[in-house]
Structure formats: C-alpha cells, structure tokens
Protein backbone atom coordinates (compact mmCIF):
# COMPACT_ATOMS: atom_id res chain seq x y z
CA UNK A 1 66.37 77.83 94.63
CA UNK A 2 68.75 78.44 91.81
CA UNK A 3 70.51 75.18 91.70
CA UNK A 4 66.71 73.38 91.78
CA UNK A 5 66.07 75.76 88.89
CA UNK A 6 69.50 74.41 87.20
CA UNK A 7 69.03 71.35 87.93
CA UNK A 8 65.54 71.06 86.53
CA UNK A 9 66.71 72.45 82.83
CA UNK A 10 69.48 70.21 82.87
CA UNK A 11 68.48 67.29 80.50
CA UNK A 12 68.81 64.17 82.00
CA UNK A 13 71.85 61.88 80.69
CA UNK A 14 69.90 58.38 81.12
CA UNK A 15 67.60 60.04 78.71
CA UNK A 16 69.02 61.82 75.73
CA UNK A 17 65.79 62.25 73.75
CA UNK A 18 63.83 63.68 76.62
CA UNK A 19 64.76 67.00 74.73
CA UNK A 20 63.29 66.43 71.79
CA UNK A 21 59.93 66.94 70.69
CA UNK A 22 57.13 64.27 71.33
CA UNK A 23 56.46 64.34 67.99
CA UNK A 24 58.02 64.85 64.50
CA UNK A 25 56.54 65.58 60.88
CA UNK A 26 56.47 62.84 58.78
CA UNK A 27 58.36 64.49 56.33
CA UNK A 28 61.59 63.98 58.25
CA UNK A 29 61.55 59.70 58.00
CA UNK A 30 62.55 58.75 54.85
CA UNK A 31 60.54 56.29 53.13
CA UNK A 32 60.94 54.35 50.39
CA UNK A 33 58.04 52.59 50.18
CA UNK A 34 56.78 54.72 47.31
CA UNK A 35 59.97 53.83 45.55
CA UNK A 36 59.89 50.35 45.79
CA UNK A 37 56.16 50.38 44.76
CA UNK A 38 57.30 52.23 41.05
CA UNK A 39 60.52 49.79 41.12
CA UNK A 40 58.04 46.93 40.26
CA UNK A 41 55.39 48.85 38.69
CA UNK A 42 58.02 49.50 35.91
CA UNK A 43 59.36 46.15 36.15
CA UNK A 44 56.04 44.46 35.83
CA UNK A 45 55.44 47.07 32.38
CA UNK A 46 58.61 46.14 31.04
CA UNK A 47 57.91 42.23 31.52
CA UNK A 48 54.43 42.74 29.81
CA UNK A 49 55.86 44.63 26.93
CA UNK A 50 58.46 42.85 25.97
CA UNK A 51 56.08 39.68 26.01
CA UNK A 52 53.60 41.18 23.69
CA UNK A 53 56.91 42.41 21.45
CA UNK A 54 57.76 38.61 21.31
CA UNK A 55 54.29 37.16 20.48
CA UNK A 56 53.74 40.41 17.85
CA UNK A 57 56.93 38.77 16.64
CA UNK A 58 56.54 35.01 16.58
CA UNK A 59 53.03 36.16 14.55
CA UNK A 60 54.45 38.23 12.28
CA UNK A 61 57.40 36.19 10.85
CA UNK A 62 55.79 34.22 8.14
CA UNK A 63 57.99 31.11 8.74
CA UNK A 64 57.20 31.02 12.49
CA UNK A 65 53.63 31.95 12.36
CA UNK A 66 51.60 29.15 11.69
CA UNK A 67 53.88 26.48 13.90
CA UNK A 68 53.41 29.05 16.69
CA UNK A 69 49.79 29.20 16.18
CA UNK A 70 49.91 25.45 16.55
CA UNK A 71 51.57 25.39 19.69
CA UNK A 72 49.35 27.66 21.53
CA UNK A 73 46.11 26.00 20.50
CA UNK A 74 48.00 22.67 21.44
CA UNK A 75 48.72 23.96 25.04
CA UNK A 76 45.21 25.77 25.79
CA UNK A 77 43.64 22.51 24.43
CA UNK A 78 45.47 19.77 26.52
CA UNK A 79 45.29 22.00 29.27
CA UNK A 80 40.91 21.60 29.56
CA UNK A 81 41.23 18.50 29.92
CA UNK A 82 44.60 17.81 32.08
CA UNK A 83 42.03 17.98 35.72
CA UNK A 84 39.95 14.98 34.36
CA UNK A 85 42.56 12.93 32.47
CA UNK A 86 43.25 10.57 34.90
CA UNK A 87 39.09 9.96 36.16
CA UNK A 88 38.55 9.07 31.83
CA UNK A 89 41.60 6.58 32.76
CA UNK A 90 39.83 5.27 35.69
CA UNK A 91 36.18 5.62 33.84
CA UNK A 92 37.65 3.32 31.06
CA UNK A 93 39.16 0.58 33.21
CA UNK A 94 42.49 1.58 33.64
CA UNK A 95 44.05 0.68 37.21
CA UNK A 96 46.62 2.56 38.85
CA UNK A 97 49.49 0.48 37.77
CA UNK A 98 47.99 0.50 34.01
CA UNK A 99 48.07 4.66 34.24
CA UNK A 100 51.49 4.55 35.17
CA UNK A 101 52.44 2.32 31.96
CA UNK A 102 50.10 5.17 29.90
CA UNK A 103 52.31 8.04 31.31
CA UNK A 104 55.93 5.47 30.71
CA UNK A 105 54.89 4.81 27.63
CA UNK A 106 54.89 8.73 26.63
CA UNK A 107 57.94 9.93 28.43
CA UNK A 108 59.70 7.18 26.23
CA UNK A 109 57.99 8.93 23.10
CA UNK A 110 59.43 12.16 24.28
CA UNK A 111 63.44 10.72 25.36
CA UNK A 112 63.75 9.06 22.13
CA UNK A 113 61.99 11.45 19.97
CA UNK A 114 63.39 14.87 21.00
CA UNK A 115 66.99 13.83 19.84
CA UNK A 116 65.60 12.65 16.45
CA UNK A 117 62.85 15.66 16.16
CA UNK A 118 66.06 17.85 16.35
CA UNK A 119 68.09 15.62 13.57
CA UNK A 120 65.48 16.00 11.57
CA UNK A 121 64.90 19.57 12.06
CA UNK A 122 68.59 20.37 11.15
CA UNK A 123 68.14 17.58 7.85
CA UNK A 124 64.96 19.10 6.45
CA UNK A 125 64.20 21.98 7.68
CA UNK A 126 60.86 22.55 10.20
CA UNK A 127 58.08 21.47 7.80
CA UNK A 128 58.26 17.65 8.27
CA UNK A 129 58.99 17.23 11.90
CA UNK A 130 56.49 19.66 12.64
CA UNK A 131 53.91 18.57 10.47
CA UNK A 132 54.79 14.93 11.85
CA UNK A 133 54.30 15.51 15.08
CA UNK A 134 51.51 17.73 15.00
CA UNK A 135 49.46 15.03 13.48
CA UNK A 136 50.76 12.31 15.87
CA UNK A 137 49.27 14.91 18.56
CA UNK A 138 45.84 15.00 16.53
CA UNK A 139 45.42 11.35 16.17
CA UNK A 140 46.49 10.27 19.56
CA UNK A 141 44.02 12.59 21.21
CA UNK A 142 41.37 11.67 19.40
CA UNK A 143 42.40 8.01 19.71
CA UNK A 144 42.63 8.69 23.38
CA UNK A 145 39.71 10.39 23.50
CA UNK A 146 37.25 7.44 21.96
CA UNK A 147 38.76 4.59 23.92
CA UNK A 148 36.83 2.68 25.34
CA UNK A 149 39.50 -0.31 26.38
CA UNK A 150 43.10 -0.30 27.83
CA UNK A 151 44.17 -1.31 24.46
CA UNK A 152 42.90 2.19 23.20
CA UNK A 153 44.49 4.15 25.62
CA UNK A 154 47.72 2.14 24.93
CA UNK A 155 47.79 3.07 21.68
CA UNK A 156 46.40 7.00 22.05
CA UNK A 157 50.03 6.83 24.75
CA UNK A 158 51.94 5.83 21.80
CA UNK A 159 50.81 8.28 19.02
CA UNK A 160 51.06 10.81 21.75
CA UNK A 161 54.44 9.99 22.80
CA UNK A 162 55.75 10.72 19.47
CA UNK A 163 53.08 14.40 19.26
CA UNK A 164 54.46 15.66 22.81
CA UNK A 165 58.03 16.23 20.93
CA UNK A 166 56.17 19.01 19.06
CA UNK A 167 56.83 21.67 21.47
CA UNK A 168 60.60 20.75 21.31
CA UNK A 169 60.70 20.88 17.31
CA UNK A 170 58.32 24.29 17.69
CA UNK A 171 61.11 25.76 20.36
CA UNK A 172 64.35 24.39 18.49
CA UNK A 173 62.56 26.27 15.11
CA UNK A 174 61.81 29.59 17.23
CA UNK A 175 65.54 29.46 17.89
CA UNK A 176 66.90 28.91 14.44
CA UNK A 177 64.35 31.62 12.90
CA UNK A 178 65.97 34.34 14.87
CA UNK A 179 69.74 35.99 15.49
CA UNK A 180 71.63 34.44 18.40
CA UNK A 181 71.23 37.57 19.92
CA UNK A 182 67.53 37.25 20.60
CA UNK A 183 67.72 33.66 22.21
CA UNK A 184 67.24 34.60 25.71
CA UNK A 185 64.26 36.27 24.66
CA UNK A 186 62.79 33.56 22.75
CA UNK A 187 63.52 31.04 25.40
CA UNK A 188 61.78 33.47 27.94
CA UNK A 189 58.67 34.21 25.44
CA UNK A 190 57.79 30.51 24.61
CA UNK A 191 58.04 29.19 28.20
CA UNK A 192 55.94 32.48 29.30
CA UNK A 193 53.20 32.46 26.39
CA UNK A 194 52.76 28.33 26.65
CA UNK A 195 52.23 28.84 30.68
CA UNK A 196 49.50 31.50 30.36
CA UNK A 197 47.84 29.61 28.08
CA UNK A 198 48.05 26.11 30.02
CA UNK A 199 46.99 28.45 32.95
CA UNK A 200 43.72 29.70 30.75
CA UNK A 201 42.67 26.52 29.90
CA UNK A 202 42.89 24.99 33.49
CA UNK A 203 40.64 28.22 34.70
CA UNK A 204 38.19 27.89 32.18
CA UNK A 205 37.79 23.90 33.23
CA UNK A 206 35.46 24.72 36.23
CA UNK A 207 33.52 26.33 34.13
CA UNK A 208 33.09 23.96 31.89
CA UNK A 209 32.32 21.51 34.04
CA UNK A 210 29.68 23.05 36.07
CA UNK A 211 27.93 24.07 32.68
CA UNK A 212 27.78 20.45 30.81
CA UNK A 213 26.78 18.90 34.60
CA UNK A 214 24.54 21.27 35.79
CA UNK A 215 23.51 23.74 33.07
CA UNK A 216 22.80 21.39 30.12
CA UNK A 217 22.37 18.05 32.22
CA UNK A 218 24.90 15.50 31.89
CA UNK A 219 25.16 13.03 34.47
CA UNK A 220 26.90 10.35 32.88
CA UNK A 221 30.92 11.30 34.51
CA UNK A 222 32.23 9.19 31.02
CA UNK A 223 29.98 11.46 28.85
CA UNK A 224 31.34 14.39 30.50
CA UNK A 225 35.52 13.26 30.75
CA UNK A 226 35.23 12.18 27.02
CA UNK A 227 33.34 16.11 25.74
CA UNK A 228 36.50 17.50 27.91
CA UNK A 229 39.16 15.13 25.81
CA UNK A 230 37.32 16.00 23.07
CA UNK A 231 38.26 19.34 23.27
CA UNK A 232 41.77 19.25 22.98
CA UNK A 233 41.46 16.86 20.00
CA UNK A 234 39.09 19.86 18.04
CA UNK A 235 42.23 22.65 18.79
CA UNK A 236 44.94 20.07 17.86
CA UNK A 237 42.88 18.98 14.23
CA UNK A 238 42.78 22.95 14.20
CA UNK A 239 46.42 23.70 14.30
CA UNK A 240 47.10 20.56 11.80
CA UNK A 241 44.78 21.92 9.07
CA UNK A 242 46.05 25.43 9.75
CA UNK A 243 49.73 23.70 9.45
CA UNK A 244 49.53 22.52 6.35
CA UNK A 245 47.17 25.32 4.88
CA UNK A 246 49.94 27.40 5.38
CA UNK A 247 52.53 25.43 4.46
CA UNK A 248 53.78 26.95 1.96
CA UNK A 249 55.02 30.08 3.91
CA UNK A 250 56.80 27.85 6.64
CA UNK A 251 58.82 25.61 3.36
CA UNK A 252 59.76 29.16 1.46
CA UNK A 253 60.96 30.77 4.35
CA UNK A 254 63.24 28.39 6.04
CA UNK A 255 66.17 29.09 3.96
CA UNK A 256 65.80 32.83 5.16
CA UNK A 257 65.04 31.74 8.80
CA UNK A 258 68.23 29.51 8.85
CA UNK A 259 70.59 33.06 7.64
CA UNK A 260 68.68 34.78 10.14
CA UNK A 261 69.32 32.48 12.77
CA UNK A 262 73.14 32.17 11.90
CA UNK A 263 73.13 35.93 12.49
CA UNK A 264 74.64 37.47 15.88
C-alpha cells in the first residue's frame, strides 16, 4: 500500500508539467503587444509633426512661400482630373497609338527640360524658371483642356512638357533655400505633402463625378471630362497670378536663400 501511495505522488517523467497548475495568471506571460502598439503610436506622432514643422516652414519663408503654394495647387489640380484624362483623349479622337505620342511627347519636355530648369535656376535665381514653367503648365492645360482635335492635344503635350519641369525647379529651390543640414527633410516633406495632395484630389474625383452626372444632370461624357480638365487649369491660372503677385518677395530673397542654403 505504501509503494502504490509512492508511486502515485511521484510525478511522472514523460510528463514534466503534469505538476504544474492547469492554469496560470496572465500576469506571468510577458507581452509586448502593448509596447509595440506605443512604438508606432509615437512613431506615427513624430512623422505627423515633423510634416506640419516642414509645411509651417516652406509657408513661412518668404522666398519659398508663394512657389510652394504653386506646387500644391498644381498637384491637387492635375490630380481631379488624372481618372478621366485618357476617356477626354479618347472623347476627342485620339487612338491608342496617338495617346502614347501625347504622353512621349511630355516625357521629352521633362528629359530635356529638367537639366536646363536647373541651369537656369543656378544662372538667375528661381524667379524665371519658375515663373516659366508655371505658365507653360497654365497654358497647356487650358490648351488641353479646349481641344477639340489631335492637333490640340499635340500642342497642350508640348506646352505641358516644358510646365511638368516645375516641380523639379520648385524641389531644386526648396533645396537651395535651406542649410544642407535640412535636406533630408526637405526631400522627405515635398515628396510627402505633393502625395497627400495628389491623393485628395483623386478622392474627391468620385465625388465630383457623381454630382455633375447625377446631381446637376450632365449626360454629355465630353461635357463632363472637359469641366474635370477644367479644373486643374482654374488652380494652375491660380498659382501663376499668385506667382507673380508675389514676386517680389521670391526676387528679394534669393540672395538670402542662396547663403542660407550654402550653410551646413
């Protein structure tokens, strides 16, 4: 009777945890779920703030203000009309192959200009290749905008090809206007700021859409494409009046945005 006794409170070796309880608090597991969780809570609060610190300062520098201003109503603009730019193509007569040419024709605009748009932003300073290509977007959106043959569109391509180098003079001007120091964070702020505003304009486009088709009526497609392009040309006319309405703050403070950016 005593070795069954012994041999019952013997635990069993195939079993080592038999012993323990069924059970255990929670408190004893580590977890660091809860961690984690702050980790990018406070990672996601740093990102935010140091994007509003780098549009508070893009805004508040006189000689960066106004091109900046520029730029962002240039992206939320071309962005309401980017999901119906190739149906106004197709509306006006444009085949395949022709939209193709349209979209060649532009990415030439942008090789050859981007190495001259930063020649002349070294030469004479931000205000002309800015103000250059700003109205080269303007024009070739509105061009682009009232076409009604392949001719048109051609030619909207070509005054466009030579406005899409605006956001490189913008960027290489954002660079120069602040120490070397900052440059990562100026790189980081444009590409973030120009997305979430590309991203705003293509989510108000349903919207848009659903109000001039089904609110107010339209039913001609053309009617509709050509209010959408005509959009972007009313924010890029916007930005070029505001451009040169301010232009003398961007002239007067280029020679202080060129010793700032030879700082670091």
């Amino acid at each position: 009777h005593n070795k069954q006794h012994h041999h019952a409170a013997t635990p069993n070796p195939a079993h080592p945890t038999s012993t323990l309880p069924s059970t255990l608090p929670s408190q004893s597991i580590p977890s660091s779920s809860n961690n984690n969780s702050n980790n990018d809570n406070n990672k996601l609060h740093s990102i935010i703030l140091s994007q509003k610190q780098m549009v508070h300062l893009f805004l508040s520098h006189p000689a960066t203000r106004t091109p900046v201003v520029v730029l962002y109503v240039a992206s939320f603009g071309g962005a309401l009309h980017h999901a119906v730019t190739t149906y106004f193509y197709l509306a006006i007569g444009a085949t395949e192959m022709d939209i193709g040419q349209l979209g060649f024709i532009m990415s030439v605009g942008s090789l050859i200009g981007s190495p001259i748009s930063g020649i002349a932003l070294d030469r004479y300073g931000p205000w002309v290749p800015i103000s250059v290509t700003a109205i080269a977007c303007s024009w070739g959106c509105l061009w682009r905008g009232v076409a009604s043959s392949l001719a048109s569109l051609r030619m909207g391509a070509i005054l466009l090809g030579i406005g899409v180098n605006l956001w490189t003079v913008v960027l290489g001007h954002l660079v120069k206007s602040f120490p070397s120091s900052m440059r990562s964070e100026v790189l980081a702020g444009f590409a973030v700021q120009t997305t979430v505003l590309q991203l705003a304009g293509k989510g108000i486009f349903p919207f848009a859409e659903y109000g001039l088709h089904h609110v107010v009526g339209l039913e001609d497609s053309l009617l509709r494409y050509r209010i959408h392009m005509g959009m972007c040309t009313f924010f890029c006319f916007y930005g070029t009046f505001a451009l040169f309405w301010d232009r003398k703050n961007v002239v007067m403070n280029n020679n202080m945005s060129d010793e700032r950016g030879a700082d670091g």
